[in-house]
Protein backbone atom coordinates (compact mmCIF):
# COMPACT_ATOMS: atom_id res chain seq x y z
CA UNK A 1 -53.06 57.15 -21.20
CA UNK A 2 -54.39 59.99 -18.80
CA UNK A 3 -56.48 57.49 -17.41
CA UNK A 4 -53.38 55.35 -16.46
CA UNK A 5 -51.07 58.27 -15.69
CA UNK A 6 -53.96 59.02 -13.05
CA UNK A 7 -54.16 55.63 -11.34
CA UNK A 8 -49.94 55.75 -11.24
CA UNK A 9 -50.07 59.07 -9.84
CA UNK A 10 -53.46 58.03 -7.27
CA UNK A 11 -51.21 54.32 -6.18
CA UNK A 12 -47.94 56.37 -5.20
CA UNK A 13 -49.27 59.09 -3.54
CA UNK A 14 -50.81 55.94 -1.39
CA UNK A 15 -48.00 54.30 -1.49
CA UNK A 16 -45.85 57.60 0.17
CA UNK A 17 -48.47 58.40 2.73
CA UNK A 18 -48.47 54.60 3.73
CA UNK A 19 -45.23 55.52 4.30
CA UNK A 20 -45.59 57.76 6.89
CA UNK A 21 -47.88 55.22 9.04
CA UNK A 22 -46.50 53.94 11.51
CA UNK A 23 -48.24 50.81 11.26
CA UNK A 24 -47.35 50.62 7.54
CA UNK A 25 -44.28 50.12 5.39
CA UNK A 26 -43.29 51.08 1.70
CA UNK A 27 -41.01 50.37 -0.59
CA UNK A 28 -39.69 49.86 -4.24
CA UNK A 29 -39.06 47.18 -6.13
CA UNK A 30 -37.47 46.31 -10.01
CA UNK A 31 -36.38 43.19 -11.33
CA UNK A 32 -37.33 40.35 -14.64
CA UNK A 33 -40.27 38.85 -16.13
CA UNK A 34 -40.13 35.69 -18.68
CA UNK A 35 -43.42 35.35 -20.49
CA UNK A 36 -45.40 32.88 -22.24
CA UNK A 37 -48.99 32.26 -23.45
CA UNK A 38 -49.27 28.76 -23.38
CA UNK A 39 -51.70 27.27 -26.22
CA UNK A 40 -49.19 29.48 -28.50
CA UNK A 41 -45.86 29.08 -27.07
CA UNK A 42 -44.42 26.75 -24.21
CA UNK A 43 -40.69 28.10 -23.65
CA UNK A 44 -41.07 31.53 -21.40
CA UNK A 45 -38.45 32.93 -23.88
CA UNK A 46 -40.47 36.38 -24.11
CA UNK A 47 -37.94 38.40 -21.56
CA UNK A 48 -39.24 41.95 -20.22
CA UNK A 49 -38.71 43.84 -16.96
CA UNK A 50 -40.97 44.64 -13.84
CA UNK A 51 -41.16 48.22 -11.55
CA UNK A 52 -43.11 49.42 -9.42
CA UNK A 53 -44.03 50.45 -5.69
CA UNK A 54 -45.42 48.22 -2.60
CA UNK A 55 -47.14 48.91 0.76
CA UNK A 56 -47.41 46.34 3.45
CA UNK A 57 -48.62 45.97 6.91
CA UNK A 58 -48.76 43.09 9.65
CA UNK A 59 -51.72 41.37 10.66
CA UNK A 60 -49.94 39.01 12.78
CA UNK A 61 -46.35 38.25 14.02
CA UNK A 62 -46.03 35.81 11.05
CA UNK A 63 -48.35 37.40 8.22
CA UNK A 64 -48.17 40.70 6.08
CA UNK A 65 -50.70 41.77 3.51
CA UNK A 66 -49.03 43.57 0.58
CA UNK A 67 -50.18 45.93 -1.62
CA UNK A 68 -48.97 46.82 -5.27
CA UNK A 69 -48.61 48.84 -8.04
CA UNK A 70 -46.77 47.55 -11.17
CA UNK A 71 -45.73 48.56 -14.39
CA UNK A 72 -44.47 45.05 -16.05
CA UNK A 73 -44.30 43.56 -19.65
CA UNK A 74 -45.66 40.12 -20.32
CA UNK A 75 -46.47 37.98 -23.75
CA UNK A 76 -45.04 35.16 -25.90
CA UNK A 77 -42.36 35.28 -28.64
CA UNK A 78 -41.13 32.11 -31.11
CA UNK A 79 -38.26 31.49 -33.83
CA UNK A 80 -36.29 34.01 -34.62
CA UNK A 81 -37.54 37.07 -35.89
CA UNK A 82 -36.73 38.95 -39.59
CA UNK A 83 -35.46 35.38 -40.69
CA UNK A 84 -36.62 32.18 -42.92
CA UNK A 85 -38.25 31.12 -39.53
CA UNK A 86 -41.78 30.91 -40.94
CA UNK A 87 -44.14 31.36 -38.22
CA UNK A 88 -41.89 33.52 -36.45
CA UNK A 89 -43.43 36.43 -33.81
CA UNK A 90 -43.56 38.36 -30.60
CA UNK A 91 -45.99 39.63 -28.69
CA UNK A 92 -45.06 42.54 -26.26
CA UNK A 93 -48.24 43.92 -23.92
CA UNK A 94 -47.42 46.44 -21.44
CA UNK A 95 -49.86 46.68 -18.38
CA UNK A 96 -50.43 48.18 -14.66
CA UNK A 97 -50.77 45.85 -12.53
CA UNK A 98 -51.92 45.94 -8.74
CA UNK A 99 -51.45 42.60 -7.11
CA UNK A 100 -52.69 41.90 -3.37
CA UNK A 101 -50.74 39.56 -1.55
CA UNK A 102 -50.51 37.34 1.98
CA UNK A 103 -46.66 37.14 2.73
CA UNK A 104 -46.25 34.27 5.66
CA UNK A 105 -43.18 33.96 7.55
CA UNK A 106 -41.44 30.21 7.39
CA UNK A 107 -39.80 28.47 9.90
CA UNK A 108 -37.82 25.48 9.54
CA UNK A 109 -34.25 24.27 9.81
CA UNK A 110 -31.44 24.24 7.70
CA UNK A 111 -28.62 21.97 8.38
CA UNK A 112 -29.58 22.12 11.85
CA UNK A 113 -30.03 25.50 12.19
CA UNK A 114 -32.81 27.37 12.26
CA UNK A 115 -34.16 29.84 9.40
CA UNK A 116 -36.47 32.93 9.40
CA UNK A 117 -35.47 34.32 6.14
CA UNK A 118 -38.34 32.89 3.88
CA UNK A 119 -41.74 33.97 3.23
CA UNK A 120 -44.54 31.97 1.47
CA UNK A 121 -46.53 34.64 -0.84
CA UNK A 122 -50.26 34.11 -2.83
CA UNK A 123 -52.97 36.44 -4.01
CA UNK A 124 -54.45 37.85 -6.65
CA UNK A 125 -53.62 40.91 -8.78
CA UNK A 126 -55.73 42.64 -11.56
CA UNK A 127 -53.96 44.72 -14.42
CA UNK A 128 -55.32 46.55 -17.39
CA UNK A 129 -53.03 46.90 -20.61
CA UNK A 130 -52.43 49.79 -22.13
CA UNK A 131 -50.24 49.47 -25.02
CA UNK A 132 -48.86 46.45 -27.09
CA UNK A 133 -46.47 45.85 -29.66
CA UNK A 134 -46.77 42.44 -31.86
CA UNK A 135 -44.20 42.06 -34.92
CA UNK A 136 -44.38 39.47 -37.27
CA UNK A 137 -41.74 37.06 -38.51
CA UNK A 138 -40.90 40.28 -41.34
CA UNK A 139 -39.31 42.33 -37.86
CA UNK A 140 -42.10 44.99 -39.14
CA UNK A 141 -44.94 46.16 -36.23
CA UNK A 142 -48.45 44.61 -37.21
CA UNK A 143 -52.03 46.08 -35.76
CA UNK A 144 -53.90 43.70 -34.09
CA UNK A 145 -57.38 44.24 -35.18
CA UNK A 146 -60.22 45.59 -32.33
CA UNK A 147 -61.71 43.23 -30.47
CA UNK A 148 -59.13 40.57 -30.69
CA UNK A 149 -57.43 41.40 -27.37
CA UNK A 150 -58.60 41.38 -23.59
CA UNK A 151 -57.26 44.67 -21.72
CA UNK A 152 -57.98 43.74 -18.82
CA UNK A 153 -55.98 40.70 -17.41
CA UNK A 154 -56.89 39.25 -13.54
CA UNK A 155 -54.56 36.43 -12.53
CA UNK A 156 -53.46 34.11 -9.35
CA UNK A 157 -50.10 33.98 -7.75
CA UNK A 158 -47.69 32.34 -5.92
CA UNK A 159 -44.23 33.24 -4.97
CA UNK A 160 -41.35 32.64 -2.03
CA UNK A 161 -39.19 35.52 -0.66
CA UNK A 162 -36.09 35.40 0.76
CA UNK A 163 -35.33 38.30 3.09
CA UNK A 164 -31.51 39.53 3.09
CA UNK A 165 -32.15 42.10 5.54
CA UNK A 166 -35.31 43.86 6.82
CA UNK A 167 -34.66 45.88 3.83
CA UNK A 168 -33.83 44.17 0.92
CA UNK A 169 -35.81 41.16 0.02
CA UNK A 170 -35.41 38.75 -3.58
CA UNK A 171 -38.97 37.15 -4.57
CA UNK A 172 -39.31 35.09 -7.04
CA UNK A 173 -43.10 34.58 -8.25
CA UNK A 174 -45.20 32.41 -10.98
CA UNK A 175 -48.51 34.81 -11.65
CA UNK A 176 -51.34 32.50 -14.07
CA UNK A 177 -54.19 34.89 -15.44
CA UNK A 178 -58.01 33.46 -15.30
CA UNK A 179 -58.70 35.42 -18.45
CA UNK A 180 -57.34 34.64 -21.71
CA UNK A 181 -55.23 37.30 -23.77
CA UNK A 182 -56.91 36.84 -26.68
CA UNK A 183 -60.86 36.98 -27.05
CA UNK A 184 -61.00 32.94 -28.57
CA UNK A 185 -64.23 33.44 -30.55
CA UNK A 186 -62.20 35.83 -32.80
CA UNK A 187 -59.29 33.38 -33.50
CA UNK A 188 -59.09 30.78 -36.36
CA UNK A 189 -59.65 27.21 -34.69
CA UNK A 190 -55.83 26.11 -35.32
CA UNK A 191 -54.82 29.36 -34.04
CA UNK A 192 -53.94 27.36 -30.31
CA UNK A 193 -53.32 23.81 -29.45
CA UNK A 194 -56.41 23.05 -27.43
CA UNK A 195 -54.86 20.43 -25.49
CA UNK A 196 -53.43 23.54 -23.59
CA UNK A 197 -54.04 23.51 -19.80
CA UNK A 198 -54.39 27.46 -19.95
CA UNK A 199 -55.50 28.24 -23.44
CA UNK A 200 -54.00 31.24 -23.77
CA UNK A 201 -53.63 33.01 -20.70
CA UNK A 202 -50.79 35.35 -19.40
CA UNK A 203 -48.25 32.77 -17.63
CA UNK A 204 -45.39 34.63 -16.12
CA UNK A 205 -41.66 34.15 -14.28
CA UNK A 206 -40.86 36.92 -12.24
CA UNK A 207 -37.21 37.71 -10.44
CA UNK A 208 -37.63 41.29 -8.50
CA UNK A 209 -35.34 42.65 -5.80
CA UNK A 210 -37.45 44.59 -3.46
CA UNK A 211 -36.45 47.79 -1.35
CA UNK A 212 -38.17 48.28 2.02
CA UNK A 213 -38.02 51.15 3.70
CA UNK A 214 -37.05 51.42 7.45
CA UNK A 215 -39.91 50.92 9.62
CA UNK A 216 -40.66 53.46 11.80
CA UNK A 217 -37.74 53.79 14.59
CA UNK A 218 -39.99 53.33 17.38
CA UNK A 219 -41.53 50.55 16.75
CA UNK A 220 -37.82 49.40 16.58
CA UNK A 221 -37.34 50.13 19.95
């Protein structure tokens, strides 16, 4: 945990000075994540929430390159818990993530008109877990034994933005890890359906409503 704390304190202290740049902006953002871990569930129904802190600055009059630090929840849940569901469970893994994006600027029209509002985001982001909770279909917390889990999670993503203002901008975003959650050798062979395009890995929905600060008057001018 003081490891953590220190790369949360080490990102916003970035993030502020950024800030003060005047080629740089900063800003907050906070919304929804729906989480699965296809191989062991295929219905995003494991719902968590996103916040964190961004950084961005133009490398063209089209292009940003964003920088982030997120605290978000991801995993998979199935049936309904503390029932007769057999085979009932949820997986809840907390992590810190720090994505690096390419935001692009679209233009095209929309019933004749002309629209500037979208951007086209990828990149990558890397996040280490730090805490999990996995209950069983009793509703009681369960230990995963050591060695079963991968902490540290590195996935691809893509998203589209839709900027209301300068300042306030709604994303939506798919993120797909590379590296599975769980370390396969360790699992029983029926514990996933094999015939699963991602075998395990961290597939996540996210809905966030960012907050950007106002540039830096001016460069307004």
């Amino acid at each position: 945990m003081k490891r953590n704390s220190f790369l949360t304190l080490f990102f916003t202290l970035l993030i502020l000075s950024a800030a003060q740049a005047q080629r740089f902006e900063a800003g907050l953002t906070a919304g929804a994540a729906a989480s699965d871990i296809p191989g062991l569930t295929y219905n995003f129904s494991k719902l968590g929430f996103t916040v964190g802190g961004l950084v961005n600055t133009s490398v063209g009059t089209k292009t940003k390159v964003q920088l982030e630090i997120n605290y978000i929840q991801k995993g998979a849940s199935h049936g309904v818990i503390d029932s007769l569901n057999d085979g009932s469970f949820r997986y809840s893994f907390n992590y810190l993530e720090v994505p690096l994006i390419f935001r692009r600027r679209l233009h095209f029209m929309i019933f004749k008109k002309p629209s500037t509002n979208f951007d086209l985001a990828g990149g990558v982001s890397v996040a280490r877990m730090f805490n999990y909770v996995y209950v069983d279909q009793t509703g009681y917390n369960q230990i995963i034994p050591p060695g079963i889990l991968n902490k540290t999670d590195v996935s691809l993503l893509i998203g589209l933005d839709y900027n209301f203002t300068s300042n306030f901008i709604f994303c939506i975003r798919y993120t797909n890890s590379v590296i599975p959650v769980f370390v396969k050798s360790t699992l029983p062979s029926n514990q996933f359906l094999f015939y699963s395009l991602n075998k395990g890995q961290n597939a996540v929905f996210q809905f966030t409503l960012k907050f950007v600060f106002s540039p830096n008057k001016k460069e307004q001018s």
